[in-house]
PDB file of N, CA and C in Angstrom:
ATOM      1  N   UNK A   1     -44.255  71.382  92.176  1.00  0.00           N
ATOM      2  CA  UNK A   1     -43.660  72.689  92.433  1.00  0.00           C
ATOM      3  C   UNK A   1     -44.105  73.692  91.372  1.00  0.00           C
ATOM      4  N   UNK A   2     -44.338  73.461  90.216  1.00  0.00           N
ATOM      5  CA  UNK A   2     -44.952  74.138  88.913  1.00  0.00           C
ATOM      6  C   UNK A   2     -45.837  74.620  89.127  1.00  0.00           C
ATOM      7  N   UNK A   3     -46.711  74.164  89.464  1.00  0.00           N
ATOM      8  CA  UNK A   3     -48.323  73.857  89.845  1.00  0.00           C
ATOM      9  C   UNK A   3     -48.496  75.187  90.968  1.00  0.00           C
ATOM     10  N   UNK A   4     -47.697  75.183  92.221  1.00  0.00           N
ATOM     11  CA  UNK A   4     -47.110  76.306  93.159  1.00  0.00           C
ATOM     12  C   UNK A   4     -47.087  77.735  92.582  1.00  0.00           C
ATOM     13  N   UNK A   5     -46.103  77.596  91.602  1.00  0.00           N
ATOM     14  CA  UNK A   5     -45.550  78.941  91.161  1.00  0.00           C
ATOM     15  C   UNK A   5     -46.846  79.453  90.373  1.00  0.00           C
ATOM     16  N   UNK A   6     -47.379  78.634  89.395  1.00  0.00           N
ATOM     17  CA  UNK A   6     -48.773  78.813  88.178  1.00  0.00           C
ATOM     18  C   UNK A   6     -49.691  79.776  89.538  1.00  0.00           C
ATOM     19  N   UNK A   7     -50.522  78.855  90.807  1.00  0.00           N
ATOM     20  CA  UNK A   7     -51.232  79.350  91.694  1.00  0.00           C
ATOM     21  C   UNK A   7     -50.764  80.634  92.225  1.00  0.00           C
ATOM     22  N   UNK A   8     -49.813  81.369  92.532  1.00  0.00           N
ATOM     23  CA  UNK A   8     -49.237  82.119  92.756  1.00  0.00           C
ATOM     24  C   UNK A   8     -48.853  83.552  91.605  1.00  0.00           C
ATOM     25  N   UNK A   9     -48.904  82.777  90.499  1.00  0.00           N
ATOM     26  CA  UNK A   9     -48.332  83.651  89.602  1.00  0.00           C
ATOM     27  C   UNK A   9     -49.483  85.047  89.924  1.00  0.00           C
ATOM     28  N   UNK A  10     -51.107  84.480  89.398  1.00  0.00           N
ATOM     29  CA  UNK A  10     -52.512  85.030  89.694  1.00  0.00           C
ATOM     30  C   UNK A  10     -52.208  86.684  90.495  1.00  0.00           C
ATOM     31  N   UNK A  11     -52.364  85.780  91.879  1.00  0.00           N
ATOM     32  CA  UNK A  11     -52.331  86.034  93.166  1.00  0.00           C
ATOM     33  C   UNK A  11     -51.243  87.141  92.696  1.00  0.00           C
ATOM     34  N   UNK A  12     -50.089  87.263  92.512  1.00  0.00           N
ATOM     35  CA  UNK A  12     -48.907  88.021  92.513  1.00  0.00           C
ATOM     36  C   UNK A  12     -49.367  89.640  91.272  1.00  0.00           C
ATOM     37  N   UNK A  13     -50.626  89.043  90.218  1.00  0.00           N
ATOM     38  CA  UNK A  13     -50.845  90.438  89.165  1.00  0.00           C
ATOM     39  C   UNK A  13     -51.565  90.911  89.939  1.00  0.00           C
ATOM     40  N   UNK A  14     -52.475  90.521  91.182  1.00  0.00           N
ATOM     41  CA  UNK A  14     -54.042  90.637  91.800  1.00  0.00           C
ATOM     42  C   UNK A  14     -53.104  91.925  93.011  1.00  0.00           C
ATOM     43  N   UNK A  15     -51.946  91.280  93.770  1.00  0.00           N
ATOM     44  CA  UNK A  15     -51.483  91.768  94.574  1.00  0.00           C
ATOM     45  C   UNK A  15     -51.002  93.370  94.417  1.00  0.00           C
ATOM     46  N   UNK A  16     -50.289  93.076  93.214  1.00  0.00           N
ATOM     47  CA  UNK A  16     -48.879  94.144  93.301  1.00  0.00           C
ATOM     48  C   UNK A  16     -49.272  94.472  91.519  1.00  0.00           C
ATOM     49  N   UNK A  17     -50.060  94.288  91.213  1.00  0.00           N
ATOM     50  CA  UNK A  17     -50.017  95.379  89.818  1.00  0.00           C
ATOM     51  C   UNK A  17     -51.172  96.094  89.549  1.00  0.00           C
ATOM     52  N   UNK A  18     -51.288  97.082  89.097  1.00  0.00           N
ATOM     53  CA  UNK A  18     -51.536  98.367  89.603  1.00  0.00           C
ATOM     54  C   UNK A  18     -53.518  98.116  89.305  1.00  0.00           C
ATOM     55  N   UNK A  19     -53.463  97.360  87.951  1.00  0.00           N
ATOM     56  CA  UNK A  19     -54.627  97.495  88.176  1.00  0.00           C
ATOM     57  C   UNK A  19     -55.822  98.932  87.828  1.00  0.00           C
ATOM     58  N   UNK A  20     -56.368  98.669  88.003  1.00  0.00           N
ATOM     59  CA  UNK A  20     -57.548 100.206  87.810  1.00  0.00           C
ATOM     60  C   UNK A  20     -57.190 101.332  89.121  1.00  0.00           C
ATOM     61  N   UNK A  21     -56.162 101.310  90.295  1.00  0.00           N
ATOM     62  CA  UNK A  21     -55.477 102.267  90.600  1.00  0.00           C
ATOM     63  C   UNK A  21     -54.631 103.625  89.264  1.00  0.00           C
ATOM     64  N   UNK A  22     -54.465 102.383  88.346  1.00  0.00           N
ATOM     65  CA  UNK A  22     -53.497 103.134  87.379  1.00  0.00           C
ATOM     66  C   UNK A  22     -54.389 104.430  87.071  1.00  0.00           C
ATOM     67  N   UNK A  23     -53.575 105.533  87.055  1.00  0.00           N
ATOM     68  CA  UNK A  23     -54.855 107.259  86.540  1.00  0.00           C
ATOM     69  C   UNK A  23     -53.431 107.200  85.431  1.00  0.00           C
ATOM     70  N   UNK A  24     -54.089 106.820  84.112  1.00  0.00           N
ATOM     71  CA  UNK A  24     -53.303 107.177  82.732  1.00  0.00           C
ATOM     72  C   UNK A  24     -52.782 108.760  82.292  1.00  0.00           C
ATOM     73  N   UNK A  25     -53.875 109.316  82.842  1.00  0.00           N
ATOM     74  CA  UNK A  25     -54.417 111.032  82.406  1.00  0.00           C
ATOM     75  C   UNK A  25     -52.914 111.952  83.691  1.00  0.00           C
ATOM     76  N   UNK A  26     -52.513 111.489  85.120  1.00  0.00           N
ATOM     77  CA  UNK A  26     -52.190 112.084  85.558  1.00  0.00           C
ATOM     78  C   UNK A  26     -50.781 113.035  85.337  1.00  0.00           C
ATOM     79  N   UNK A  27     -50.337 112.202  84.160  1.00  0.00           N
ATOM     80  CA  UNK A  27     -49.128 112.685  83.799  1.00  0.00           C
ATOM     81  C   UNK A  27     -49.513 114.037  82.852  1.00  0.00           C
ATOM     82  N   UNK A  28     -50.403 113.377  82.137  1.00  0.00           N
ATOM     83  CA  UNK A  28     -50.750 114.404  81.372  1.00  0.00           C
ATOM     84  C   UNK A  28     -51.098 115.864  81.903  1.00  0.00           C
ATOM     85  N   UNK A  29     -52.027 115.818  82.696  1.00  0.00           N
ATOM     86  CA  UNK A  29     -52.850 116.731  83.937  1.00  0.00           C
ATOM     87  C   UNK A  29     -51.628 117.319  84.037  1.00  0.00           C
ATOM     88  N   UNK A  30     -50.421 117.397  85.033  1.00  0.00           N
ATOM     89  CA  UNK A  30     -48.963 117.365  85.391  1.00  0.00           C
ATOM     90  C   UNK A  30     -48.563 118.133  84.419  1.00  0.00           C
ATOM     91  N   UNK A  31     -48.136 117.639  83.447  1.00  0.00           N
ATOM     92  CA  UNK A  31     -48.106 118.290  82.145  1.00  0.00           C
ATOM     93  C   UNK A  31     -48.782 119.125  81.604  1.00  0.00           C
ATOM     94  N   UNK A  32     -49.945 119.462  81.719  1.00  0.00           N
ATOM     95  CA  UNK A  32     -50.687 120.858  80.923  1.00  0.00           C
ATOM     96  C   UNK A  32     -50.592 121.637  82.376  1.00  0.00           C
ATOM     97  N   UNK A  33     -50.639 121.627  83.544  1.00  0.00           N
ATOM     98  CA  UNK A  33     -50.929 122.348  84.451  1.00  0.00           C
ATOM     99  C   UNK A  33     -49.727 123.098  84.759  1.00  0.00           C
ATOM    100  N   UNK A  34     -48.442 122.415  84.358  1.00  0.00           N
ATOM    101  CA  UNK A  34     -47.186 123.114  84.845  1.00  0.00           C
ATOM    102  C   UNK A  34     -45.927 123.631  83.992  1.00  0.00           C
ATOM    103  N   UNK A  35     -46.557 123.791  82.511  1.00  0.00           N
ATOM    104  CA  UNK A  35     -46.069 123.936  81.794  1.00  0.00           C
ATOM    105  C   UNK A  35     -45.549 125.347  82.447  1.00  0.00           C
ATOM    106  N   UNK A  36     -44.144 125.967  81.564  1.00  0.00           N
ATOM    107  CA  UNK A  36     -43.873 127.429  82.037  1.00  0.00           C
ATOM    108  C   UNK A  36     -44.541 128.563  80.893  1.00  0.00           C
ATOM    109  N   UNK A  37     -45.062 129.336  81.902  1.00  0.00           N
ATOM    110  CA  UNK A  37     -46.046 130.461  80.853  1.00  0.00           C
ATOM    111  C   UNK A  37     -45.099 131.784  81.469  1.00  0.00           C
ATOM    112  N   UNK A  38     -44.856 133.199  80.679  1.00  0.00           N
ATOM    113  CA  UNK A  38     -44.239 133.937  80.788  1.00  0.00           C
ATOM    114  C   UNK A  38     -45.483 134.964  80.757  1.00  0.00           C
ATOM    115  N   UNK A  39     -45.774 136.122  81.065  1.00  0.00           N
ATOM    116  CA  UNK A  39     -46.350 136.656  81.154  1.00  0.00           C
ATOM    117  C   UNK A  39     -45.563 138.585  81.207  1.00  0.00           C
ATOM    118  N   UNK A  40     -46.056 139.283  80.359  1.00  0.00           N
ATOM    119  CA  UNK A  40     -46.007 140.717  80.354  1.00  0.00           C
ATOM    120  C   UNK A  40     -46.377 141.501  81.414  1.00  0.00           C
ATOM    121  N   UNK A  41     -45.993 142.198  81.832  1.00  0.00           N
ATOM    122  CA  UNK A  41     -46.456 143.423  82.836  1.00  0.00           C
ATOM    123  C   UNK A  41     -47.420 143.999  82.159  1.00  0.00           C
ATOM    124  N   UNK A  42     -47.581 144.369  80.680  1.00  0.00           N
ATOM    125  CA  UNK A  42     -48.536 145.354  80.170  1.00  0.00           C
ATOM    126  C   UNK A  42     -49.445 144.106  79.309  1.00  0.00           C
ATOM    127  N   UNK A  43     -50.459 144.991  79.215  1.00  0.00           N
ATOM    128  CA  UNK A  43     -51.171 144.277  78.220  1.00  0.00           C
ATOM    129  C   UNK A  43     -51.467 144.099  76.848  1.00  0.00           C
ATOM    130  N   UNK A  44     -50.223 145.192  76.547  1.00  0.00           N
ATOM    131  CA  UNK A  44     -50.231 145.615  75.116  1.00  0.00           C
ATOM    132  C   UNK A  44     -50.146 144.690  74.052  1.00  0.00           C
ATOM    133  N   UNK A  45     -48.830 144.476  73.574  1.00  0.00           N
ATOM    134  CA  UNK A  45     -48.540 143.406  72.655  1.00  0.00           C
ATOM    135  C   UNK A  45     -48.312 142.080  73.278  1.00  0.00           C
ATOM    136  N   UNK A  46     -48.049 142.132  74.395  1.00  0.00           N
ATOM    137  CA  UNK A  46     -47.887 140.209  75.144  1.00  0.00           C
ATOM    138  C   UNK A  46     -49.012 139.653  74.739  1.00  0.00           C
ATOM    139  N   UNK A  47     -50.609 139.868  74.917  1.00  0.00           N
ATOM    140  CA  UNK A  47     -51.283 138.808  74.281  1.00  0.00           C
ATOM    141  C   UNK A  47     -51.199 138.486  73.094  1.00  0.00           C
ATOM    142  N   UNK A  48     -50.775 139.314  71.950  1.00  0.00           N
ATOM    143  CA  UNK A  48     -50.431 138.609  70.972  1.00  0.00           C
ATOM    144  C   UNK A  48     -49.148 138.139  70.349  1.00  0.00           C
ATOM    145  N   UNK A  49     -48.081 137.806  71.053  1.00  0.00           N
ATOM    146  CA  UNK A  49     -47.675 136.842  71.306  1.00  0.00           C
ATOM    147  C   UNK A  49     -47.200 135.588  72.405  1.00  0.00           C
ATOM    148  N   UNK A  50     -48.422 135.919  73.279  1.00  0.00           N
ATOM    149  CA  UNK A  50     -48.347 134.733  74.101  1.00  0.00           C
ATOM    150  C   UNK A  50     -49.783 133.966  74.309  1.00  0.00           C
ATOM    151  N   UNK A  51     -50.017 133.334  73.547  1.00  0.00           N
ATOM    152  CA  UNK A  51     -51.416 132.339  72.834  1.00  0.00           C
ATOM    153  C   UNK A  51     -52.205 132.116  74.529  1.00  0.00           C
ATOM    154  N   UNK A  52     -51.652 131.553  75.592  1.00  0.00           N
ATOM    155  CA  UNK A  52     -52.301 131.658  76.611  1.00  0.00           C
ATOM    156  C   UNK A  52     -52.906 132.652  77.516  1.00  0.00           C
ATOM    157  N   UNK A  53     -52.649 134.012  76.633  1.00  0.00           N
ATOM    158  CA  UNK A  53     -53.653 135.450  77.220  1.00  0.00           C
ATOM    159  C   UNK A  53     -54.622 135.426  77.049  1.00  0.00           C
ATOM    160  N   UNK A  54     -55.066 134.613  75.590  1.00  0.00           N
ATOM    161  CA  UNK A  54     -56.189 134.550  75.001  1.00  0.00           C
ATOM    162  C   UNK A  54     -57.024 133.821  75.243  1.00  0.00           C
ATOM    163  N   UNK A  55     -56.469 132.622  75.923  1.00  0.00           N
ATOM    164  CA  UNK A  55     -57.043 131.333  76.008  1.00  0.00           C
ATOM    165  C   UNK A  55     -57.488 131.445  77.799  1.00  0.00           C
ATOM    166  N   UNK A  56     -58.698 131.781  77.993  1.00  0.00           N
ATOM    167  CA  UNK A  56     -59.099 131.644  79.280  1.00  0.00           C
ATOM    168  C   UNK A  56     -58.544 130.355  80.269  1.00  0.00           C
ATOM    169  N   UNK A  57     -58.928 128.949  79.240  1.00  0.00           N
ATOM    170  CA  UNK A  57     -58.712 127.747  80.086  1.00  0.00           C
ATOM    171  C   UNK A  57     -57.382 127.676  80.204  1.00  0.00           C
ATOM    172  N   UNK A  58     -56.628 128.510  79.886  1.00  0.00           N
ATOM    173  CA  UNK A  58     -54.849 128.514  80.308  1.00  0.00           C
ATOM    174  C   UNK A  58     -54.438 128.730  81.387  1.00  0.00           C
ATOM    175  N   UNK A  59     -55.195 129.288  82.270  1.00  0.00           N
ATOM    176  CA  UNK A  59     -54.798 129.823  83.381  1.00  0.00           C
ATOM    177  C   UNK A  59     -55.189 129.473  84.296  1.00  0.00           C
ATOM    178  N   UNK A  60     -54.997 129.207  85.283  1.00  0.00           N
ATOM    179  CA  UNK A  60     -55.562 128.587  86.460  1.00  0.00           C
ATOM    180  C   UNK A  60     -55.904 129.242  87.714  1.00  0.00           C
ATOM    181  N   UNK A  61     -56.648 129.172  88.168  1.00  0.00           N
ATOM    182  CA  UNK A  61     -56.621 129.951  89.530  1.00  0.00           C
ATOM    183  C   UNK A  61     -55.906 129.611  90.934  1.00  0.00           C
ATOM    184  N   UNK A  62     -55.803 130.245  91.926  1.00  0.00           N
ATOM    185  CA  UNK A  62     -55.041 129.929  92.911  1.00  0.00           C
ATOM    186  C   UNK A  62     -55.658 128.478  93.669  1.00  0.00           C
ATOM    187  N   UNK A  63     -57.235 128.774  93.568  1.00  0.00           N
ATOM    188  CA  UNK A  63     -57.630 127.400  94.094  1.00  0.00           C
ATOM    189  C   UNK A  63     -57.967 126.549  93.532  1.00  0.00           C
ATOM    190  N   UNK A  64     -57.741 126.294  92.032  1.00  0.00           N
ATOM    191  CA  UNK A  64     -57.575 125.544  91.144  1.00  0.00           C
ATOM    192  C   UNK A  64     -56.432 124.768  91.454  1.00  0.00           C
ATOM    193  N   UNK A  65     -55.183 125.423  91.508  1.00  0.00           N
ATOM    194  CA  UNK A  65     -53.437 124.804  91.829  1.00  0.00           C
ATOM    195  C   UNK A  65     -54.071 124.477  93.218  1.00  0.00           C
ATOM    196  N   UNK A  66     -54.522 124.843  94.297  1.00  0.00           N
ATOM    197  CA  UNK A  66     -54.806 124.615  95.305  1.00  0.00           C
ATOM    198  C   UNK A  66     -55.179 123.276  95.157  1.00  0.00           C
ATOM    199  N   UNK A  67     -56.133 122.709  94.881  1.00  0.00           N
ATOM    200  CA  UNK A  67     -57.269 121.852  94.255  1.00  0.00           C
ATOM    201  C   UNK A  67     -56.352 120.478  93.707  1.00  0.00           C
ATOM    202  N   UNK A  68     -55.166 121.071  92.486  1.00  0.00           N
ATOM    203  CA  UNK A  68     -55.009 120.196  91.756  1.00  0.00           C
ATOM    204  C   UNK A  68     -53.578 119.654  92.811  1.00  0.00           C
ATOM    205  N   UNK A  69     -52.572 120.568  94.006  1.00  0.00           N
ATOM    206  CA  UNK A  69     -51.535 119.895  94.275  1.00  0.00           C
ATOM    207  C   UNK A  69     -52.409 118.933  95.654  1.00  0.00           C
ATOM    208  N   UNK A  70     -53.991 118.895  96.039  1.00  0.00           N
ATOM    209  CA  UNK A  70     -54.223 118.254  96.875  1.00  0.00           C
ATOM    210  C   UNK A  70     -54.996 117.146  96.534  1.00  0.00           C
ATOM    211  N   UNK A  71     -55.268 117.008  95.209  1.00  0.00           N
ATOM    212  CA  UNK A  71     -55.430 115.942  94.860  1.00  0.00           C
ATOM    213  C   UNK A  71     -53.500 114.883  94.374  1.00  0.00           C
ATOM    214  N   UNK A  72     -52.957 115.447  94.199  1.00  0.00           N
ATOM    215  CA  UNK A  72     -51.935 114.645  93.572  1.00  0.00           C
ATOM    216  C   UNK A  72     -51.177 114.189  95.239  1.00  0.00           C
ATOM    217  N   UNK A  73     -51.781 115.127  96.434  1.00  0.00           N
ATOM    218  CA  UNK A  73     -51.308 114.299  97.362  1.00  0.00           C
ATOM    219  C   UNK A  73     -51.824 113.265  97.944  1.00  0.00           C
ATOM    220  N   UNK A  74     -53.009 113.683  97.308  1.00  0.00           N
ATOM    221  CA  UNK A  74     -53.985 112.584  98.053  1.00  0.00           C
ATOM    222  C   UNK A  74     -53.656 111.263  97.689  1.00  0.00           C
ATOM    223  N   UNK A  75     -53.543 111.303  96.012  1.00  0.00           N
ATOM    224  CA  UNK A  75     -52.910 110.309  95.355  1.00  0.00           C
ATOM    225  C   UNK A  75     -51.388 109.340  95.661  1.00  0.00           C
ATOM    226  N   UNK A  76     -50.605 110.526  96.009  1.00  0.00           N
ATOM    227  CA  UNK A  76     -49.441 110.229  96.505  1.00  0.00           C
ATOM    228  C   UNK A  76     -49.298 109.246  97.647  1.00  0.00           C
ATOM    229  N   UNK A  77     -49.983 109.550  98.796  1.00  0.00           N
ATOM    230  CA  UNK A  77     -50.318 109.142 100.051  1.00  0.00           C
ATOM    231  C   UNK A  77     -51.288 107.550 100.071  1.00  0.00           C
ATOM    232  N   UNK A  78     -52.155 107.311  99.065  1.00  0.00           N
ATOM    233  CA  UNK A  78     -52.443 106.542  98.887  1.00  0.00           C
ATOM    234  C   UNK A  78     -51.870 105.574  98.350  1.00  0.00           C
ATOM    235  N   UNK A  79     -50.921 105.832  97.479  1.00  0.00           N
ATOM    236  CA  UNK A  79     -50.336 104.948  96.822  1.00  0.00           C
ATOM    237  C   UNK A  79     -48.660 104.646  97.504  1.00  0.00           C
ATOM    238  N   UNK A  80     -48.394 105.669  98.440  1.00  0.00           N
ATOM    239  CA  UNK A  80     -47.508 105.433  99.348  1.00  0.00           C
ATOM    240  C   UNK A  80     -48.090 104.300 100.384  1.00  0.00           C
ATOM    241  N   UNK A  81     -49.341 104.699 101.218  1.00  0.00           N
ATOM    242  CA  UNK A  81     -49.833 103.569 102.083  1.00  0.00           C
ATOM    243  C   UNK A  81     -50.118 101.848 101.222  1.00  0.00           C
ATOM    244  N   UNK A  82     -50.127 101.799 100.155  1.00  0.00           N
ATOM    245  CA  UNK A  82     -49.782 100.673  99.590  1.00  0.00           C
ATOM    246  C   UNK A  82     -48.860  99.888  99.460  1.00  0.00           C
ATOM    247  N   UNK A  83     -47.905 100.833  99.026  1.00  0.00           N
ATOM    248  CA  UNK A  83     -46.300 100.568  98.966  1.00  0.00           C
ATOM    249  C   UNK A  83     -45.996  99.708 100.613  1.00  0.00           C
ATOM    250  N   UNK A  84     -46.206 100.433 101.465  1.00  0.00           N
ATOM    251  CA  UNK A  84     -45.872 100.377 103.024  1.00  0.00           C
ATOM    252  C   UNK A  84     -47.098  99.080 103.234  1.00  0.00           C
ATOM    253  N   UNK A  85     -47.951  98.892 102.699  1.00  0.00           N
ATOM    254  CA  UNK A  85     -48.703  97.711 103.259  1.00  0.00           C
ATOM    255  C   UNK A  85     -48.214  96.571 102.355  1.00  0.00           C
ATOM    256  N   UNK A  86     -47.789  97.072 101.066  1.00  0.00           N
ATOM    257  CA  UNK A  86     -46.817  95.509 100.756  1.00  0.00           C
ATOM    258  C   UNK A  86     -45.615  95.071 100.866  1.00  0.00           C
ATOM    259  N   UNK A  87     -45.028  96.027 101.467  1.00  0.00           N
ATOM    260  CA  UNK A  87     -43.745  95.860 101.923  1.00  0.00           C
ATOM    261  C   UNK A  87     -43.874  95.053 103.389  1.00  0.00           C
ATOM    262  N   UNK A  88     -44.739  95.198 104.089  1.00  0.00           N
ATOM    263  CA  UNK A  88     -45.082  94.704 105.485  1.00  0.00           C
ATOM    264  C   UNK A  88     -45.536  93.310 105.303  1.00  0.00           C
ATOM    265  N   UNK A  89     -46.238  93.217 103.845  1.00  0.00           N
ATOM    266  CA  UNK A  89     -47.274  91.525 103.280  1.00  0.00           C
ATOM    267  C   UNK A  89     -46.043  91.227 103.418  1.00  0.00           C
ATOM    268  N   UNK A  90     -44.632  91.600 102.857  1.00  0.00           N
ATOM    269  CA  UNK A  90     -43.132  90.468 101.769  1.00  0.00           C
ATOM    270  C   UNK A  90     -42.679  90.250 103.298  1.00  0.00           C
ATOM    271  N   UNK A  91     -42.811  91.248 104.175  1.00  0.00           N
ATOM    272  CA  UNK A  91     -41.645  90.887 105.253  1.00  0.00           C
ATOM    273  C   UNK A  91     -42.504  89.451 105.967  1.00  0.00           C
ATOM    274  N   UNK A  92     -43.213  89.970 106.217  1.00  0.00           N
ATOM    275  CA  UNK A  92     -44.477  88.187 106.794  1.00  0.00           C
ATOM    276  C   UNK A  92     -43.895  87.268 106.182  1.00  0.00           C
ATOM    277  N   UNK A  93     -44.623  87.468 104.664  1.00  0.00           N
ATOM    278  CA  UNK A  93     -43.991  86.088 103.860  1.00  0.00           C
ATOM    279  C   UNK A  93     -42.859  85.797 104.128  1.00  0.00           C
ATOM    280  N   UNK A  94     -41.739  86.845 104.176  1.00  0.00           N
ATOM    281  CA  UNK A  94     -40.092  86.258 104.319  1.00  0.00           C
ATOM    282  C   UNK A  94     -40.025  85.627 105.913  1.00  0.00           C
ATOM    283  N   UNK A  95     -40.733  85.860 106.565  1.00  0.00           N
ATOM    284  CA  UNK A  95     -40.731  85.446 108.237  1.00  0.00           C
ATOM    285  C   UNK A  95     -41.342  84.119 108.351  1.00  0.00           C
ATOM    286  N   UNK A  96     -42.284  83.720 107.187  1.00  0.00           N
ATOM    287  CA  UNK A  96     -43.563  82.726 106.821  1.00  0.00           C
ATOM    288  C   UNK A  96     -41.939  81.602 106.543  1.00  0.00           C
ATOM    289  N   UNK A  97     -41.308  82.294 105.032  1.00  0.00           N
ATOM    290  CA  UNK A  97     -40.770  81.112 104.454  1.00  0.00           C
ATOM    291  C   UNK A  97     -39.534  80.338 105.295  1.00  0.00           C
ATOM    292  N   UNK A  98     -38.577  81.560 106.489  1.00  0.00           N
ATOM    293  CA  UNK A  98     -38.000  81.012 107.161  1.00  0.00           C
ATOM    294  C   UNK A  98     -38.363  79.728 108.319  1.00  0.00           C
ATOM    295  N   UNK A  99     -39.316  80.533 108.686  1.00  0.00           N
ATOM    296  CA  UNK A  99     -39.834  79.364 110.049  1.00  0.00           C
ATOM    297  C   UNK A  99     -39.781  78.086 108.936  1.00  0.00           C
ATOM    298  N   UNK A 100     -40.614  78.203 107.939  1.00  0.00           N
ATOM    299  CA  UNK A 100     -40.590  76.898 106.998  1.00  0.00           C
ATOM    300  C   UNK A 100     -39.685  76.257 106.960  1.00  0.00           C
ATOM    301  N   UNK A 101     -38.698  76.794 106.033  1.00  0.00           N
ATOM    302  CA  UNK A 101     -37.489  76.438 106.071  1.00  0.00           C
ATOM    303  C   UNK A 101     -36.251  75.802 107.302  1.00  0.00           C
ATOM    304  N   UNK A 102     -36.993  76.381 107.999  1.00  0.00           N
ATOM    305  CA  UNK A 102     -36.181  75.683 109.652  1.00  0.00           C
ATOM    306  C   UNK A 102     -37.051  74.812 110.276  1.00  0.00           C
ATOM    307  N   UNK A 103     -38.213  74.821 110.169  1.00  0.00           N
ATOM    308  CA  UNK A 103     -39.149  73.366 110.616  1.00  0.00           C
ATOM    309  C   UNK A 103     -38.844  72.396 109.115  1.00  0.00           C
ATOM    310  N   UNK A 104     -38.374  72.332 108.153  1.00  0.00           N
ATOM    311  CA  UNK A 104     -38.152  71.456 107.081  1.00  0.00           C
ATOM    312  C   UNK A 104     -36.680  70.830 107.592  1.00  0.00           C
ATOM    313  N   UNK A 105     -35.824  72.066 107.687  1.00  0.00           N
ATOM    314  CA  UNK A 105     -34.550  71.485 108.065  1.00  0.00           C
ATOM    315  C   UNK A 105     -34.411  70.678 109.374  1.00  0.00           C
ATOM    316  N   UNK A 106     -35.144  70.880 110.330  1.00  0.00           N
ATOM    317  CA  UNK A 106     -35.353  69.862 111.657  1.00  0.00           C
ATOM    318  C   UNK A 106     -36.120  68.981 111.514  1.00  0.00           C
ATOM    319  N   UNK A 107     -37.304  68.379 110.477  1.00  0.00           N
ATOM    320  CA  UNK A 107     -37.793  67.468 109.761  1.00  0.00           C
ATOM    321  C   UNK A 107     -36.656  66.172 109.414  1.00  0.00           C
ATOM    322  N   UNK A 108     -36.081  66.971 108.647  1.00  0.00           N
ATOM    323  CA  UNK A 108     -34.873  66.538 107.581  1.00  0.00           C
ATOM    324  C   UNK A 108     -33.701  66.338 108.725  1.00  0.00           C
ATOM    325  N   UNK A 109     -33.649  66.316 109.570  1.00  0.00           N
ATOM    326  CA  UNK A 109     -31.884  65.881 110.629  1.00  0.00           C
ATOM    327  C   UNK A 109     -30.902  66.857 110.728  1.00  0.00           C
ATOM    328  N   UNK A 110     -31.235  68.005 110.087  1.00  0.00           N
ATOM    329  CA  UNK A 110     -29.978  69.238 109.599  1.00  0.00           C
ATOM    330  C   UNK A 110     -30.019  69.661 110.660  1.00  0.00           C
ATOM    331  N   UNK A 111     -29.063  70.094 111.632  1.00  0.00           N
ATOM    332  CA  UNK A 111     -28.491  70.580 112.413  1.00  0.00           C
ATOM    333  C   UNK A 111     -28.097  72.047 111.812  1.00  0.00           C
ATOM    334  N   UNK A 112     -28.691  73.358 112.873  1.00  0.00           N
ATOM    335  CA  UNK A 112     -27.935  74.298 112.993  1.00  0.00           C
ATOM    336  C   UNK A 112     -28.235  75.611 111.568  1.00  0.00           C
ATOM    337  N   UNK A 113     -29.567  76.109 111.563  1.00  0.00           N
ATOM    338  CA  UNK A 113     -29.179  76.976 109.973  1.00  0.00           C
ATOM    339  C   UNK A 113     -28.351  78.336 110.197  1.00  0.00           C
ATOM    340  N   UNK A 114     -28.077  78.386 108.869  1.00  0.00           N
ATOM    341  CA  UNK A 114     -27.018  79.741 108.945  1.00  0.00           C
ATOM    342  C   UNK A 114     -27.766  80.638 108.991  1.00  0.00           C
ATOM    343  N   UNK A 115     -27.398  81.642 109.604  1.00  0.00           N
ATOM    344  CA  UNK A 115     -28.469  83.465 109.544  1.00  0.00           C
ATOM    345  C   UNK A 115     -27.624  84.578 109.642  1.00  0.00           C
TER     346      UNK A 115
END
């Protein structure tokens, strides 16, 4: 039975852990892209005190945000259709281990399983 669980253990990091899916950076991305920036009507004194007037790469363009919320769906969606394809693998297996379990128990003389 050891021997079972060891073969399985593998199989179970291979299955369901994340693996080189993982994007380390996306939180970050998330984080510099949506920070809150305040911005002046005039142009007078707001750029100097708001450091991101100055800073071209601060700002993003419309199809930049465009760009960046269709990649994070893309991401989303993918990693949702995963979710939903291993949730569908566990229900098999749980359908796998019953039949088992009820061809063992009619093996074995047991009359009748509970459900």
């Amino acid at each position: 039975m050891a021997d079972v669980k060891q073969d399985h253990k593998g199989e179970d990091v291979d299955s369901y852990g994340m693996g080189n899916n993982a994007d380390p950076k996306n939180m970050q991305e998330l984080t510099q892209y949506v920070s809150p920036r305040i911005y002046a009507q005039d142009d007078g004194d707001a750029s100097r005190d708001d450091p991101s007037r100055s800073d071209p790469d601060a700002t993003l363009t419309p199809l930049q945000v465009q760009t960046l919320l269709q990649n994070m769906q893309d991401k989303f969606q993918t990693m949702s259709d995963q979710i939903i394809g291993r949730i569908d693998e566990m229900g098999n297996r749980i359908d796998d281990l019953e039949k088992n379990i009820a061809d063992l128990m009619t093996q074995a003389g047991v009359e009748g399983g509970d459900k």
